[in-house]
C-alpha atoms as a PDB file:
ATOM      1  CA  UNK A   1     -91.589 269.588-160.259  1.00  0.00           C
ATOM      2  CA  UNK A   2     -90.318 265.775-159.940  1.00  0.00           C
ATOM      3  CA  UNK A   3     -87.299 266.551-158.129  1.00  0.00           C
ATOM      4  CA  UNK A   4     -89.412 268.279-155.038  1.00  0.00           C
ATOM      5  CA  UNK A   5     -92.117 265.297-155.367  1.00  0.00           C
ATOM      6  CA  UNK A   6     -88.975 263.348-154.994  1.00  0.00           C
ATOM      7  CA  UNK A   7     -87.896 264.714-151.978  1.00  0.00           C
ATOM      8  CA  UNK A   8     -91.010 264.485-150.607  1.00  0.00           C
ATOM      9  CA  UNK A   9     -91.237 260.965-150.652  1.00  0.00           C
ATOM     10  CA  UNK A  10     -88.297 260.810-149.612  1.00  0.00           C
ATOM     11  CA  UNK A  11     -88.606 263.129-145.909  1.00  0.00           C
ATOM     12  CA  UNK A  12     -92.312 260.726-146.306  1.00  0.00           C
ATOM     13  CA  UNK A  13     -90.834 257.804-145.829  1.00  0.00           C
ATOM     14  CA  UNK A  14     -88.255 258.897-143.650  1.00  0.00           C
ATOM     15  CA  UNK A  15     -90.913 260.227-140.842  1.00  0.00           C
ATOM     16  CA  UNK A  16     -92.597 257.393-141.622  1.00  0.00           C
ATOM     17  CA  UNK A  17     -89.694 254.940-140.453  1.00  0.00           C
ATOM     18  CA  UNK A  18     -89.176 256.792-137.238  1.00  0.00           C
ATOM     19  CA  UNK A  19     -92.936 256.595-136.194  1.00  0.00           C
ATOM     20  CA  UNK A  20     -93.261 253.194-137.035  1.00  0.00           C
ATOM     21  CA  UNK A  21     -89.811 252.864-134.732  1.00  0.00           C
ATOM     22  CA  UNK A  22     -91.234 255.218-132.219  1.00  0.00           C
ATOM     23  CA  UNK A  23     -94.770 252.760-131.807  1.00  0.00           C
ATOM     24  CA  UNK A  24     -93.319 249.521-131.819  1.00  0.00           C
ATOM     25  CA  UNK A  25     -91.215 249.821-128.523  1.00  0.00           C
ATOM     26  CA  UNK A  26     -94.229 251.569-127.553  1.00  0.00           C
ATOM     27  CA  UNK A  27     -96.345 248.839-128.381  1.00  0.00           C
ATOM     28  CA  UNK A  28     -94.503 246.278-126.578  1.00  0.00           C
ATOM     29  CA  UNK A  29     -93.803 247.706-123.504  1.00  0.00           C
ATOM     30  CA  UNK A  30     -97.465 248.394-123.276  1.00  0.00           C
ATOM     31  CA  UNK A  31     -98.257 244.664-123.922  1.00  0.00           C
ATOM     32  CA  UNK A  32     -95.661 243.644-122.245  1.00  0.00           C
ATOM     33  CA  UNK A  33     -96.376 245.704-118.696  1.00  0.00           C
ATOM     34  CA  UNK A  34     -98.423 243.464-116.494  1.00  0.00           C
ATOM     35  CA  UNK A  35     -98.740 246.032-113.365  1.00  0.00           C
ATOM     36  CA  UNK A  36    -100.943 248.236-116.108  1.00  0.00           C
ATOM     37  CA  UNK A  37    -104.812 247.387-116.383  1.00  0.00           C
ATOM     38  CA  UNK A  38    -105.909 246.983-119.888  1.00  0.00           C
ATOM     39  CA  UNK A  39    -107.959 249.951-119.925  1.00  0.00           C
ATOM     40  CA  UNK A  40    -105.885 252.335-119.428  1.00  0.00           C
ATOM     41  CA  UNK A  41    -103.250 250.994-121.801  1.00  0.00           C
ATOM     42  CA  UNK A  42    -105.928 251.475-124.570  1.00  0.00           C
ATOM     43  CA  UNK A  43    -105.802 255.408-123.374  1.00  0.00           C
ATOM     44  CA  UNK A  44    -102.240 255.750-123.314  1.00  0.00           C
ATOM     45  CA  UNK A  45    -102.672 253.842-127.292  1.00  0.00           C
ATOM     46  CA  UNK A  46    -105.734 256.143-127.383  1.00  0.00           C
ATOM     47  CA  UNK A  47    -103.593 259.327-126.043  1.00  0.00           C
ATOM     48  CA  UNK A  48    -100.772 258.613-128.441  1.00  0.00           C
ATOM     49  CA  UNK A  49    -102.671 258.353-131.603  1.00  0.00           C
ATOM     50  CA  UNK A  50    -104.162 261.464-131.280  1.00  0.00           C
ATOM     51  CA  UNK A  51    -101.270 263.304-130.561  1.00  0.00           C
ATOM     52  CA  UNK A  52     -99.867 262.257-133.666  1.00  0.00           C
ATOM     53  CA  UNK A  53    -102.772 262.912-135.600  1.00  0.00           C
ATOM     54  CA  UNK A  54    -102.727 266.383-134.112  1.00  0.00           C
ATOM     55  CA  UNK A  55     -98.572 266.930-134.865  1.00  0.00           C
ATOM     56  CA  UNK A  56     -99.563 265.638-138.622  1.00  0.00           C
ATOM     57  CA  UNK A  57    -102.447 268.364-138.886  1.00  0.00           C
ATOM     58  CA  UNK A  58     -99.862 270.612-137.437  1.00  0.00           C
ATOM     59  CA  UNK A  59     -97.184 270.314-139.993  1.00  0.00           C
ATOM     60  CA  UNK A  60     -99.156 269.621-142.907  1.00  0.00           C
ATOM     61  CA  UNK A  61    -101.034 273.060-142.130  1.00  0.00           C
ATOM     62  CA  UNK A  62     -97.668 275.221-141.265  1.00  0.00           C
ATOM     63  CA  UNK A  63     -96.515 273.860-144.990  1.00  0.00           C
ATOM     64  CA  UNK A  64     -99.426 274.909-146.123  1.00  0.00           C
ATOM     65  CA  UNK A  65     -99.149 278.595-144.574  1.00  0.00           C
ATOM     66  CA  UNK A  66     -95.622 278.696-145.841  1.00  0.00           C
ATOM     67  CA  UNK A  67     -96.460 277.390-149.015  1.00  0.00           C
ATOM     68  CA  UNK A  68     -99.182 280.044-149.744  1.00  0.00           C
ATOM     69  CA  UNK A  69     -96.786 282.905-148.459  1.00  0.00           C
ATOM     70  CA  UNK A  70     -94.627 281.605-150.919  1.00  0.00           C
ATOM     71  CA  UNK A  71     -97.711 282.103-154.079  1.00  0.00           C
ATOM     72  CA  UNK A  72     -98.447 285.382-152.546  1.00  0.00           C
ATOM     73  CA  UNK A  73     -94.730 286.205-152.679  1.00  0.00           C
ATOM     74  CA  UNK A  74     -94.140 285.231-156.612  1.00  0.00           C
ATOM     75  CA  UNK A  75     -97.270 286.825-157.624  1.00  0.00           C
ATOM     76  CA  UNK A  76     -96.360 290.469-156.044  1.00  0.00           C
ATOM     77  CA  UNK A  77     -93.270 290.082-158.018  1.00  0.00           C
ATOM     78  CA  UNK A  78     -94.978 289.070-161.122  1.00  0.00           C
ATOM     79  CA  UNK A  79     -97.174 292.347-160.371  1.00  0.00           C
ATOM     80  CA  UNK A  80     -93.931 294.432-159.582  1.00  0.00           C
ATOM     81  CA  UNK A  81     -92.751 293.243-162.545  1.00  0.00           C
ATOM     82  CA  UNK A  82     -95.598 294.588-165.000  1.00  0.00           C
ATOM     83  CA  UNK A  83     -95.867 297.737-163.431  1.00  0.00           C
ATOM     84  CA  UNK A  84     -92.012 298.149-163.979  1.00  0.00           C
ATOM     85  CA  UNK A  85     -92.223 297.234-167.840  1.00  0.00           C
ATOM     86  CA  UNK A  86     -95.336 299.100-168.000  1.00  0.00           C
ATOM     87  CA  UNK A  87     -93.895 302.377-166.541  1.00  0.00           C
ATOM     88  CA  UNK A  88     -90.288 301.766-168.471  1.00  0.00           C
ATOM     89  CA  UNK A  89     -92.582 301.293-171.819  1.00  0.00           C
ATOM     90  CA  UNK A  90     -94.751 304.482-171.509  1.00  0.00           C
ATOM     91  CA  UNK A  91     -91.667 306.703-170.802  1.00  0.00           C
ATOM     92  CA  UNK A  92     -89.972 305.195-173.414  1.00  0.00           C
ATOM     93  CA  UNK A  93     -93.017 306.108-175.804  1.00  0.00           C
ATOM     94  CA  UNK A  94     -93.490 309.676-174.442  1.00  0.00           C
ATOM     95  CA  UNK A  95     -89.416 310.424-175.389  1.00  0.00           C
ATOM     96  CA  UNK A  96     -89.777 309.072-178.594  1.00  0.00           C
ATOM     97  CA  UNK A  97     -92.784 311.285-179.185  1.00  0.00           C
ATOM     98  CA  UNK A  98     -91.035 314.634-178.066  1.00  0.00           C
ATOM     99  CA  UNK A  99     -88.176 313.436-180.271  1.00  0.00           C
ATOM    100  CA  UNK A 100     -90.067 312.936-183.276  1.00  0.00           C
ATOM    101  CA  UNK A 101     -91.798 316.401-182.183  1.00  0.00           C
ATOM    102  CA  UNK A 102     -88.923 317.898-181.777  1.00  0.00           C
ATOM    103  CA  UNK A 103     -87.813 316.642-185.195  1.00  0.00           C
ATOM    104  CA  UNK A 104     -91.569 317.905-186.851  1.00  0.00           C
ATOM    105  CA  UNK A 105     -90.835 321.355-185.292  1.00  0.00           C
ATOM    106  CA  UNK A 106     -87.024 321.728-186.405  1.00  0.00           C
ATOM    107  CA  UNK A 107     -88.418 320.503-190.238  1.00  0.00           C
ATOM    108  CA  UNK A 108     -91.392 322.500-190.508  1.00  0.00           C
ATOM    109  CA  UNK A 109     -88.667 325.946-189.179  1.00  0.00           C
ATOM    110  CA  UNK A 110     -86.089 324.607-191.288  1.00  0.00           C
ATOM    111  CA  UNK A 111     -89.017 325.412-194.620  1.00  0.00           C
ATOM    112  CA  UNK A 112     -89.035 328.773-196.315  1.00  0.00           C
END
């Protein structure tokens, strides 16, 4: 499990870097634009925000989804996977009680 937390951090603090690369020009050409009243450069800052915050809910929930497909996914196998040893164990058991019957009635014929 510490290799994928690695890699995690990793893609983390990659995104990370291209946000805070994505707001900075962002953040100066806002401050920087004169022609632009101050109110609605606070909505634009205001507008951008949220969209982010809404892309972040976005992703996190899609990993999420995919990552309880994924549980779903391993535990039909695990269930698969009983029935299969279950089913392989009771015919296993049921030949080696007609053999051992088989063996009863071919011994108890065999007496005089």
């Amino acid at each position: 499990m510490k290799p994928l937390q690695h890699d995690n951090s990793l893609i983390i603090s990659l995104n990370m870097g291209g946000v805070i690369a994505a707001y900075v020009p962002l953040a100066i050409s806002l401050w920087l634009s004169t022609d632009v009243p101050l109110a609605t450069k606070g909505y634009w800052g205001m507008g951008v925000l949220l969209l982010t915050l809404s892309l972040v809910n976005v992703v996190k929930y899609r990993f999420d989804m995919k990552a309880s497909v994924d549980r779903i996914k391993q535990l039909e196998e695990a269930q698969n996977e009983r029935f299969l040893a279950e089913f392989v164990t009771s015919c296993v058991a049921r030949f080696v009680r007609r053999v051992l019957g088989v063996r009863r009635k071919l011994n108890m014929s065999s007496r005089p």
